[in-house]
PDB file of N, CA and C in Angstrom:
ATOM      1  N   UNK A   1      10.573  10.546  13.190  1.00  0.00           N
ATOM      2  CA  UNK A   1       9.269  10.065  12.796  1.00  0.00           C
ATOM      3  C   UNK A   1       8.891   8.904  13.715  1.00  0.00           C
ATOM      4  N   UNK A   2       7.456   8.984  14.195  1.00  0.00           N
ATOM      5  CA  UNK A   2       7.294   7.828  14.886  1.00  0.00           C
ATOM      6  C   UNK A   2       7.125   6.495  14.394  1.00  0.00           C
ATOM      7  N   UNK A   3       6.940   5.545  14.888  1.00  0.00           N
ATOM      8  CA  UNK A   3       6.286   4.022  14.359  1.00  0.00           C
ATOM      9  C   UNK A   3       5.508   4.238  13.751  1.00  0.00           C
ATOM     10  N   UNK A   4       4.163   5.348  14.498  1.00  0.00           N
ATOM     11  CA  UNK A   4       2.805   4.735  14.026  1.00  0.00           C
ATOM     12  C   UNK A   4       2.944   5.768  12.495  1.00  0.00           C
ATOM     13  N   UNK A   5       3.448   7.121  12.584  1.00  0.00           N
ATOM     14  CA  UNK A   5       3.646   7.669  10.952  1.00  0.00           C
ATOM     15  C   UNK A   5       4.325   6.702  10.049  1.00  0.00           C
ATOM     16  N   UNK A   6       5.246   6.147  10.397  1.00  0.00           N
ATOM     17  CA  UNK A   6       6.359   5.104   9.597  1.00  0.00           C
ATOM     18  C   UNK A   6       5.373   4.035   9.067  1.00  0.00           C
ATOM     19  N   UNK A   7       4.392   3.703  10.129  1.00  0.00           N
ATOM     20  CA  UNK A   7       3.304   2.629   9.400  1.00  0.00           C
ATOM     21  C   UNK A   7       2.505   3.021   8.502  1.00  0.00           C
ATOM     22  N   UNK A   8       1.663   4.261   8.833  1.00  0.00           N
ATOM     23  CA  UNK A   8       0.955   5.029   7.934  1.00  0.00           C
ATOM     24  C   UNK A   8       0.890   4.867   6.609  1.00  0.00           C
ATOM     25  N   UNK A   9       2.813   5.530   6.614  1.00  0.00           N
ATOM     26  CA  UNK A   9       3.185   5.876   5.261  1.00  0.00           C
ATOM     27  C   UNK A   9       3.172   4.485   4.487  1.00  0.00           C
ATOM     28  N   UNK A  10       3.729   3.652   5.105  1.00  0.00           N
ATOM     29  CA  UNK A  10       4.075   2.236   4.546  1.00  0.00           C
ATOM     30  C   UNK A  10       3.090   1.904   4.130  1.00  0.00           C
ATOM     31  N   UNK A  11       2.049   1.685   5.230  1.00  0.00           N
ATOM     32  CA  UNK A  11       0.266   1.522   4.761  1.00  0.00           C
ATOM     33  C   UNK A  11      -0.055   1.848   3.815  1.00  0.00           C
ATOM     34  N   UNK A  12       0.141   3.277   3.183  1.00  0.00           N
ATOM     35  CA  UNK A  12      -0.489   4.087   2.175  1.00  0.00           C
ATOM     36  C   UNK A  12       0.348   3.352   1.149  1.00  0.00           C
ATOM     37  N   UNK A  13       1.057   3.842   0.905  1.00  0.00           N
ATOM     38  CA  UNK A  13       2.173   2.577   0.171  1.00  0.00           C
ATOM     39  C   UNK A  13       1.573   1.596  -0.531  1.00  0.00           C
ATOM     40  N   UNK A  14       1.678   0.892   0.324  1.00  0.00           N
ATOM     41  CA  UNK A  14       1.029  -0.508   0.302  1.00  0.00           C
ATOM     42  C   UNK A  14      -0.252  -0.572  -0.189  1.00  0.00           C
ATOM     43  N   UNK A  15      -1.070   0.235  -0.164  1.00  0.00           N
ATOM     44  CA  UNK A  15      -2.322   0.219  -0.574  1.00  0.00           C
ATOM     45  C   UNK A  15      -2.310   0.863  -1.838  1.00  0.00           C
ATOM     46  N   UNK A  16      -1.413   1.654  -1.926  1.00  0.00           N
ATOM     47  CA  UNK A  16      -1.558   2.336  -3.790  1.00  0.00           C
ATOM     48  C   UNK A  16      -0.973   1.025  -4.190  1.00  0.00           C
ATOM     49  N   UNK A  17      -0.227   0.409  -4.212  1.00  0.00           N
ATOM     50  CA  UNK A  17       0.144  -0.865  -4.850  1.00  0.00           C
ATOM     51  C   UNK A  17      -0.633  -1.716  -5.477  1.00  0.00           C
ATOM     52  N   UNK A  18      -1.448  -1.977  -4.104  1.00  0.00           N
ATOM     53  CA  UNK A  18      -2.263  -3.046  -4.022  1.00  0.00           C
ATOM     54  C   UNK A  18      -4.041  -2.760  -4.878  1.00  0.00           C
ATOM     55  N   UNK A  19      -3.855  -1.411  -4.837  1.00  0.00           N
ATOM     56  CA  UNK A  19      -5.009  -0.625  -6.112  1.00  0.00           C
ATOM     57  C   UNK A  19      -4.819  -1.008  -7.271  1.00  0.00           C
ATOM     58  N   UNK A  20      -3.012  -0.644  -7.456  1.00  0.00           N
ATOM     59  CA  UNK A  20      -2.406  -0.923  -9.333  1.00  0.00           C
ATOM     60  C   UNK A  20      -2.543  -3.168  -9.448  1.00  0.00           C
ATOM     61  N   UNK A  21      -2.285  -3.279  -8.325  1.00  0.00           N
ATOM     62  CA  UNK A  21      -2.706  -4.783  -8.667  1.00  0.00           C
ATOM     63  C   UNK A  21      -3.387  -4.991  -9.058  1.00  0.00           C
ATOM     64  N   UNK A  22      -4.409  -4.934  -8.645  1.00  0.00           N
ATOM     65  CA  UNK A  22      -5.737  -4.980  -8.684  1.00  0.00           C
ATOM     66  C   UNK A  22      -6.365  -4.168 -10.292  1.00  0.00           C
ATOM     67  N   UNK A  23      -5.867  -3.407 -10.604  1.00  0.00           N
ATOM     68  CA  UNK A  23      -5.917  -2.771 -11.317  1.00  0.00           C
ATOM     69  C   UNK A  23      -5.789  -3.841 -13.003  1.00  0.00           C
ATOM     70  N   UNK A  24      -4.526  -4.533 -12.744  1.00  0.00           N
ATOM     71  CA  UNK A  24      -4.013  -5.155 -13.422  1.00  0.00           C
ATOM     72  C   UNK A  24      -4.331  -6.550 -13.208  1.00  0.00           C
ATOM     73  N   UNK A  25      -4.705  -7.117 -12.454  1.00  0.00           N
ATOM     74  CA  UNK A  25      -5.173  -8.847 -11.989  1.00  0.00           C
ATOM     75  C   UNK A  25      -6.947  -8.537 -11.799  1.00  0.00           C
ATOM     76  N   UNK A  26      -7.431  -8.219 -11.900  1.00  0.00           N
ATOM     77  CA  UNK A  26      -9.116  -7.649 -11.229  1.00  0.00           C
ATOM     78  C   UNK A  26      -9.469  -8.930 -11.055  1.00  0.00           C
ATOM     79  N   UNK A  27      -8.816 -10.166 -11.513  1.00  0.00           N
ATOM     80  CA  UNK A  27      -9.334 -11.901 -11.220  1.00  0.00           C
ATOM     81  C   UNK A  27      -9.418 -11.727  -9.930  1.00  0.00           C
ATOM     82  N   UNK A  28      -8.374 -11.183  -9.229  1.00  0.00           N
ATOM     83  CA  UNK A  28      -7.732 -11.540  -7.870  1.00  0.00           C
ATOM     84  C   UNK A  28      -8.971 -10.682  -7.105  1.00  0.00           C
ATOM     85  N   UNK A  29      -9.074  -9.567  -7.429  1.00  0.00           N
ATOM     86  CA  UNK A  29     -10.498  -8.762  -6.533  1.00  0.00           C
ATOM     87  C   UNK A  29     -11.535  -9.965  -6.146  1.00  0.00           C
ATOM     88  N   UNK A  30     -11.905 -10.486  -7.512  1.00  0.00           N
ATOM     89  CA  UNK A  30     -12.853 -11.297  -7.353  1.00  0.00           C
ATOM     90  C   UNK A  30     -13.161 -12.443  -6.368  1.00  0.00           C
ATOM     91  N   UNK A  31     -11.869 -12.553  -5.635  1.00  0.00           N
ATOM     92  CA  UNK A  31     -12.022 -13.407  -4.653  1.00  0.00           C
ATOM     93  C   UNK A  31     -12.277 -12.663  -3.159  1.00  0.00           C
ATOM     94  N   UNK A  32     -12.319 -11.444  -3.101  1.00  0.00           N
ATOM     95  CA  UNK A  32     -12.159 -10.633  -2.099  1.00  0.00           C
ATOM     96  C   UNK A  32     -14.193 -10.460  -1.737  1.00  0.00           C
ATOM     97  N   UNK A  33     -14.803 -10.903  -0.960  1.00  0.00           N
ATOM     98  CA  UNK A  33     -15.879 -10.514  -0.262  1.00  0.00           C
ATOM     99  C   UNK A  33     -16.524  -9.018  -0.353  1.00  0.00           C
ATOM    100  N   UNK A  34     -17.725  -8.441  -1.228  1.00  0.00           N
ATOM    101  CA  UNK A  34     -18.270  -7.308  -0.896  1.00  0.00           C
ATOM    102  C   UNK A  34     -18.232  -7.144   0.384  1.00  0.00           C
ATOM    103  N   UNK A  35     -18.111  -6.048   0.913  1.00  0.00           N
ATOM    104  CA  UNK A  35     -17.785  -4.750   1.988  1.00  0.00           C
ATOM    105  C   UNK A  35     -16.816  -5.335   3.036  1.00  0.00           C
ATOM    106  N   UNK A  36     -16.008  -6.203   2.728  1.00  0.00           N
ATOM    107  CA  UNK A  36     -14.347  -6.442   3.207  1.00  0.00           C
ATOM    108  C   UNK A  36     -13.461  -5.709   3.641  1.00  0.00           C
ATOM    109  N   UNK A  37     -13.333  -5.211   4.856  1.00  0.00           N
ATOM    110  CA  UNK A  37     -11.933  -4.846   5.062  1.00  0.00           C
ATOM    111  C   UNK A  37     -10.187  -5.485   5.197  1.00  0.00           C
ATOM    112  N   UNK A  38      -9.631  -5.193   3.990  1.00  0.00           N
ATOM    113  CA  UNK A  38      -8.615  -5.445   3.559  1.00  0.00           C
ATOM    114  C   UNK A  38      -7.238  -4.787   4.440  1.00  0.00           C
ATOM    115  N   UNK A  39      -6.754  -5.847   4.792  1.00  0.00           N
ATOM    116  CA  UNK A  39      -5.687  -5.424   5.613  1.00  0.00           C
ATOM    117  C   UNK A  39      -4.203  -5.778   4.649  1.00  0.00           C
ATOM    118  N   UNK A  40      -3.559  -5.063   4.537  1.00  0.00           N
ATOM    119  CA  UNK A  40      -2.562  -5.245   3.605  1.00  0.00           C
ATOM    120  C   UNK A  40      -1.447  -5.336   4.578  1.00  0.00           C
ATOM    121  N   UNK A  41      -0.534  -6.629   4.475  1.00  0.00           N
ATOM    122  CA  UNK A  41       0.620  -6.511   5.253  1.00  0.00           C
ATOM    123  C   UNK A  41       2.009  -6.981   4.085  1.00  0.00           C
ATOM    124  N   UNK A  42       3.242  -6.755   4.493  1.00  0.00           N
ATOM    125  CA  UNK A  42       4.342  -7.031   3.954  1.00  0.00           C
ATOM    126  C   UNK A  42       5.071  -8.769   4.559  1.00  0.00           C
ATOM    127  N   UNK A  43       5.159  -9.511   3.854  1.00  0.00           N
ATOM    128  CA  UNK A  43       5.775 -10.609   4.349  1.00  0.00           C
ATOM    129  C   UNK A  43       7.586 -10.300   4.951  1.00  0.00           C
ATOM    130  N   UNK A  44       7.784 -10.499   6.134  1.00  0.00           N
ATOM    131  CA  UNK A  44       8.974 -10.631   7.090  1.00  0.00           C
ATOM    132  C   UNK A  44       8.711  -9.240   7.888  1.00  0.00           C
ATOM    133  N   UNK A  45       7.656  -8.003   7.741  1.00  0.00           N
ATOM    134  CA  UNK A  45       7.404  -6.947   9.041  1.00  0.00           C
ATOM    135  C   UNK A  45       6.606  -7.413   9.667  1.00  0.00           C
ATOM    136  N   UNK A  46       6.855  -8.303  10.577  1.00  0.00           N
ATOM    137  CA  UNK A  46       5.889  -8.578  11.743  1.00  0.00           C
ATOM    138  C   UNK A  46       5.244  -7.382  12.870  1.00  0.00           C
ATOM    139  N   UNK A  47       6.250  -6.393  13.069  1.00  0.00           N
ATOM    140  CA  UNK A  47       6.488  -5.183  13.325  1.00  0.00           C
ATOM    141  C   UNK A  47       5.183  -4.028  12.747  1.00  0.00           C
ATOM    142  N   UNK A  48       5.336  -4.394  11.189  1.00  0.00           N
ATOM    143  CA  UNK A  48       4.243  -3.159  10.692  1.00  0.00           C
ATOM    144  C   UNK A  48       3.070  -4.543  10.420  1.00  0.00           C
ATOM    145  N   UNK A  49       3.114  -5.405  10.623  1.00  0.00           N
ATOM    146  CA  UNK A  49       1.670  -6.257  10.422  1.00  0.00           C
ATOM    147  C   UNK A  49       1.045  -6.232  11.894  1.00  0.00           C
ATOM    148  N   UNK A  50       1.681  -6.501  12.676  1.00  0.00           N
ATOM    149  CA  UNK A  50       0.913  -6.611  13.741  1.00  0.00           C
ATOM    150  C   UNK A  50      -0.133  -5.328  14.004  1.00  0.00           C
ATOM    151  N   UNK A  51       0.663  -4.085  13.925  1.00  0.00           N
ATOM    152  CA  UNK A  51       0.460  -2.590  13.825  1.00  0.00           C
ATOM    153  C   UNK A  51      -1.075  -2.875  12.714  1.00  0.00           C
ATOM    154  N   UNK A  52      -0.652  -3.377  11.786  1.00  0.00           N
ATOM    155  CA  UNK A  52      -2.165  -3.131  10.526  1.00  0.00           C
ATOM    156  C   UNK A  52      -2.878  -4.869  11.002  1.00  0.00           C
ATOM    157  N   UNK A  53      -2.494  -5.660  11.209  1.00  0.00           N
ATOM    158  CA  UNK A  53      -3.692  -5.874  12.262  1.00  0.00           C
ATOM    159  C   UNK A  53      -4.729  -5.397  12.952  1.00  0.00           C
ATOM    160  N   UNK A  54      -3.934  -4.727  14.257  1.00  0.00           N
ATOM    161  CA  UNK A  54      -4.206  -4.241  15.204  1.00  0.00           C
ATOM    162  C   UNK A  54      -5.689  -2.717  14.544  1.00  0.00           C
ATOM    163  N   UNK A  55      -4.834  -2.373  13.613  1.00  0.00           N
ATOM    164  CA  UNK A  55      -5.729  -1.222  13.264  1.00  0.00           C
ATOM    165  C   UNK A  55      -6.919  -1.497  12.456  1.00  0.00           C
ATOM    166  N   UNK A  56      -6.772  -2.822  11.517  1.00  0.00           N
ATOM    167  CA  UNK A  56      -7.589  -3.002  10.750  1.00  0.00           C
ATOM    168  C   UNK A  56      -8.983  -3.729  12.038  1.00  0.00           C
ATOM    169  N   UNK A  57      -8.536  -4.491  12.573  1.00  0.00           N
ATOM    170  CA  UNK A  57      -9.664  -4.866  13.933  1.00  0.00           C
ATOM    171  C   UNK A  57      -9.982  -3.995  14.233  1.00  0.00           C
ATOM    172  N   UNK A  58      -9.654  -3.024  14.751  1.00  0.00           N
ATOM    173  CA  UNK A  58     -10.206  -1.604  15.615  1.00  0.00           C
ATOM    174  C   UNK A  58     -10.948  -0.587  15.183  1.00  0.00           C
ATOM    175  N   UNK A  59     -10.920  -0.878  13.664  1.00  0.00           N
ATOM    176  CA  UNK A  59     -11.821   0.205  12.482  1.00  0.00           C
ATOM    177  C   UNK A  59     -13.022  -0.864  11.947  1.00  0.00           C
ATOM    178  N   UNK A  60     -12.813  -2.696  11.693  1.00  0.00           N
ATOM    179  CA  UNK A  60     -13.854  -3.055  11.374  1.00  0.00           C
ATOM    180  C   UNK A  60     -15.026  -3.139  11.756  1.00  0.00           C
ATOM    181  N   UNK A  61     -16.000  -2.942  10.925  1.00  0.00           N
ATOM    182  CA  UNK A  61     -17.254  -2.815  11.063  1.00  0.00           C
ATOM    183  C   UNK A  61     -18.017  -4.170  11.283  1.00  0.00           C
ATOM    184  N   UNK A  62     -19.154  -4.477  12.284  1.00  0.00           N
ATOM    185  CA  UNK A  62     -19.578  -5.444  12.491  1.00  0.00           C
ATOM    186  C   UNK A  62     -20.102  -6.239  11.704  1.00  0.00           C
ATOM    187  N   UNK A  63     -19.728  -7.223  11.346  1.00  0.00           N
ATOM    188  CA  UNK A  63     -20.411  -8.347  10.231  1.00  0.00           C
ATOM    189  C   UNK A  63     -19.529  -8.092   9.341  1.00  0.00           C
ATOM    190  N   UNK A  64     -18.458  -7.136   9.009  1.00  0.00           N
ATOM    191  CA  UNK A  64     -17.394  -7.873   7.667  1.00  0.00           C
ATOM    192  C   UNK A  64     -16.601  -8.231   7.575  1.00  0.00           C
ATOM    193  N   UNK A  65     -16.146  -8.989   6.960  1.00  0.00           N
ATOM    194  CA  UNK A  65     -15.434  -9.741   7.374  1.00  0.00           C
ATOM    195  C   UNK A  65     -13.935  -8.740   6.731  1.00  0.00           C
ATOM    196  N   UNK A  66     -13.051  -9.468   7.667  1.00  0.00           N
ATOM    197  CA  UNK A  66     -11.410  -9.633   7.178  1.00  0.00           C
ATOM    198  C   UNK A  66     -10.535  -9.468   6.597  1.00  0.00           C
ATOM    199  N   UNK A  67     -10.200  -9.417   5.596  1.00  0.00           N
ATOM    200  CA  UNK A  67      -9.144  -9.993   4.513  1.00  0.00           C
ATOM    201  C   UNK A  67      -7.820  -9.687   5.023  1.00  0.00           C
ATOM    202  N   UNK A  68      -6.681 -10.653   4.656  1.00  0.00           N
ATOM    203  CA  UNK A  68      -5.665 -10.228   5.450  1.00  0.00           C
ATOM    204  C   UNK A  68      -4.869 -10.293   3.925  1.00  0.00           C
ATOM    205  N   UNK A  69      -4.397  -9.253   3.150  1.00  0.00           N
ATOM    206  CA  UNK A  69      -3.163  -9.379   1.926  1.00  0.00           C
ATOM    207  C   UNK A  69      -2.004  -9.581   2.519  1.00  0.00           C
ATOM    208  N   UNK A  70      -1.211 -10.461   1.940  1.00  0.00           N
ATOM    209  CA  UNK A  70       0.381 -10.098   2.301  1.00  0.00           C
ATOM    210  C   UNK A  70       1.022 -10.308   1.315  1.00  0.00           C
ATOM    211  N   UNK A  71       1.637  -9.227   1.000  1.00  0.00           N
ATOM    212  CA  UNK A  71       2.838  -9.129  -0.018  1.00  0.00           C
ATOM    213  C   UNK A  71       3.668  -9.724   0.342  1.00  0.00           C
ATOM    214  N   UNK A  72       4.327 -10.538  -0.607  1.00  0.00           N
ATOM    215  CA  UNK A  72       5.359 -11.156  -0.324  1.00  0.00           C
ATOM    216  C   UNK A  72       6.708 -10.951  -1.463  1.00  0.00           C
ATOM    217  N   UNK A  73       6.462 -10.144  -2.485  1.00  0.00           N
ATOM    218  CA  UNK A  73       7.114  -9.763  -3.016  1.00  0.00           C
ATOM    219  C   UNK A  73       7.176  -8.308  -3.732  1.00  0.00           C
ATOM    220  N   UNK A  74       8.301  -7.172  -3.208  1.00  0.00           N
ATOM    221  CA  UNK A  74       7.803  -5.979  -3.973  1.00  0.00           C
ATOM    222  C   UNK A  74       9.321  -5.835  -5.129  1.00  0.00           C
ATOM    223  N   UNK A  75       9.088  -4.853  -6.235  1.00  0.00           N
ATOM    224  CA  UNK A  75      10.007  -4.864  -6.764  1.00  0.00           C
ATOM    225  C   UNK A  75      10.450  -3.355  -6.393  1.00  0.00           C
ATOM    226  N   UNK A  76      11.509  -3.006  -6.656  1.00  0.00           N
ATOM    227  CA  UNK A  76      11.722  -1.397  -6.430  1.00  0.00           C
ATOM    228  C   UNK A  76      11.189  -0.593  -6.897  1.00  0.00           C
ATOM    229  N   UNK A  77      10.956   0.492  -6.174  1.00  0.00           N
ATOM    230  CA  UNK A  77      10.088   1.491  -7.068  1.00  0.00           C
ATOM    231  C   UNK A  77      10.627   2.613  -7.970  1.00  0.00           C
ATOM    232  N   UNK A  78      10.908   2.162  -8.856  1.00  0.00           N
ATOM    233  CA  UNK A  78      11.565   3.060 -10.838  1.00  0.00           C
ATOM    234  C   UNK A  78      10.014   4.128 -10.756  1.00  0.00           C
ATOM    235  N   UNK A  79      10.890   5.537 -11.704  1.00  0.00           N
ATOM    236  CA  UNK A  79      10.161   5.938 -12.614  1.00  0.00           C
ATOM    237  C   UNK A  79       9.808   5.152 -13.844  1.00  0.00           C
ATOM    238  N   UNK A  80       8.736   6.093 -13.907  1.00  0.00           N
ATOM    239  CA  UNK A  80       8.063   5.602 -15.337  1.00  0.00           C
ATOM    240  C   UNK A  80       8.102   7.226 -16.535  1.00  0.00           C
ATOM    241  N   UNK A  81       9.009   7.578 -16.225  1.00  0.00           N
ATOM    242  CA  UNK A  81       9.814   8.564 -17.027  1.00  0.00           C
ATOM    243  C   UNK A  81      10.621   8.321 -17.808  1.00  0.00           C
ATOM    244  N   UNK A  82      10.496   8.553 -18.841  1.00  0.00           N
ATOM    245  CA  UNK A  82      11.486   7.705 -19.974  1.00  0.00           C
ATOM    246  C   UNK A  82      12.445   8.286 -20.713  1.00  0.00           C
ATOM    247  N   UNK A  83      11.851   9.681 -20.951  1.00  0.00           N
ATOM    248  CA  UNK A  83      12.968  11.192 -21.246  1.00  0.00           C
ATOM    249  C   UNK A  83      12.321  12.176 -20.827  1.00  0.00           C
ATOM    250  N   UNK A  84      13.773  12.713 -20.375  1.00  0.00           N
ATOM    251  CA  UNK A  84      13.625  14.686 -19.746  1.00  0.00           C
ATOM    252  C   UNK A  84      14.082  15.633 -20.840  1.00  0.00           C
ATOM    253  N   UNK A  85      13.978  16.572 -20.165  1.00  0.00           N
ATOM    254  CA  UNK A  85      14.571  17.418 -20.921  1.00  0.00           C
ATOM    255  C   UNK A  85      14.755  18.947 -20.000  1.00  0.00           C
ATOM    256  N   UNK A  86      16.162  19.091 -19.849  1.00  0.00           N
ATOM    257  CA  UNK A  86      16.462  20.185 -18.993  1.00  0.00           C
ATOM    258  C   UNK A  86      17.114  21.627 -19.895  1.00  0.00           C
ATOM    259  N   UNK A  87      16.404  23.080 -19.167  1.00  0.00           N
ATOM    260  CA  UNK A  87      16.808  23.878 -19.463  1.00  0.00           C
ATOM    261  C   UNK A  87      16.758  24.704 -18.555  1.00  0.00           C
ATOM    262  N   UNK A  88      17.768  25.587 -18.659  1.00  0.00           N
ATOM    263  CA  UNK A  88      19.008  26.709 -17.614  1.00  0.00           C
ATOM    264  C   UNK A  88      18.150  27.717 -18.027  1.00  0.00           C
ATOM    265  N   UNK A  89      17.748  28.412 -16.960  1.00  0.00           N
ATOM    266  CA  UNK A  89      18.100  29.850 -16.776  1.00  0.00           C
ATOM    267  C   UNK A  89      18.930  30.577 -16.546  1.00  0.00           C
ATOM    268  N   UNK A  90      19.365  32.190 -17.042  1.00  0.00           N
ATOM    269  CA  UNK A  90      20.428  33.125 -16.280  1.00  0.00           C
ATOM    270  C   UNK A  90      19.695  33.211 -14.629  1.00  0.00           C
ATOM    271  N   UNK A  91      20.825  33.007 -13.961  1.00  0.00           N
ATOM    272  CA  UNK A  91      20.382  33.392 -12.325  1.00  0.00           C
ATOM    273  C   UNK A  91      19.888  35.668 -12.377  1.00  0.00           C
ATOM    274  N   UNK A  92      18.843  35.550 -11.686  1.00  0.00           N
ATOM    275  CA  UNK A  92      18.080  36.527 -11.652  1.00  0.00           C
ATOM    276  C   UNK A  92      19.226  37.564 -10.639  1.00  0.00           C
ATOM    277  N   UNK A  93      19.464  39.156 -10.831  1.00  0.00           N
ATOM    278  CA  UNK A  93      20.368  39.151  -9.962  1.00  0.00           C
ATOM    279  C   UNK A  93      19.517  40.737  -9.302  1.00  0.00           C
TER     280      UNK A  93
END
C-alpha cells in the first residue's frame, strides 16, 4: 500500500471520528467558521499531517478559511457489540 492510500485511509478515519465528536460535543462545531475547510491531523504524525496539510491547501477554496484539528488523543477502536450468537451448519457435501 502506498503513503498516499495509507493517508487516505487514516484521513477517512479520522474524519468519521471527528463527525461522532462532533456529534457528541456540537459546542465544539460552534467554534468552527461556516464554509471551513477542516483539516484533521493526528498529534506526533508529522508524516500524515504534513500529507493533510498539503492536501487540504490544494483543494481549498478561495476565501475559506482553514481549520487545522489535531487529535491528540485516540482511544482504541472496540466493538459496540455486546452479544452474539453463533450457529453451525452441516457442511454441504
Amino acid at each position: 500500500m502506498t503513503d498516499t492510500n495509507r493517508f487516505v485511509e487514516k484521513n477517512a478515519m479520522l474524519v468519521h471520528e471527528f463527525d461522532r465528536y462532533i456529534l457528541e460535543h456540537p459546542e465544539f462545531a460552534d467554534r468552527i467558521p461556516d464554509n471551513a475547510l477542516v483539516v484533521v491531523q493526528i498529534d506526533g504524525d508529522e508524516e500524515f499531517n504534513e500529507w493533510a496539510r498539503n492536501t487540504g491547501q490544494s483543494v481549498a477554496e478561495k476565501d475559506n478559511p482553514i481549520v487545522y484539528i489535531t487529535v491528540t488523543e485516540l482511544k482504541p477502536v472496540r466493538s459496540r457489540i455486546e452479544k452474539l450468537k453463533l450457529e453451525m451448519a452441516a457442511a454441504v457435501s
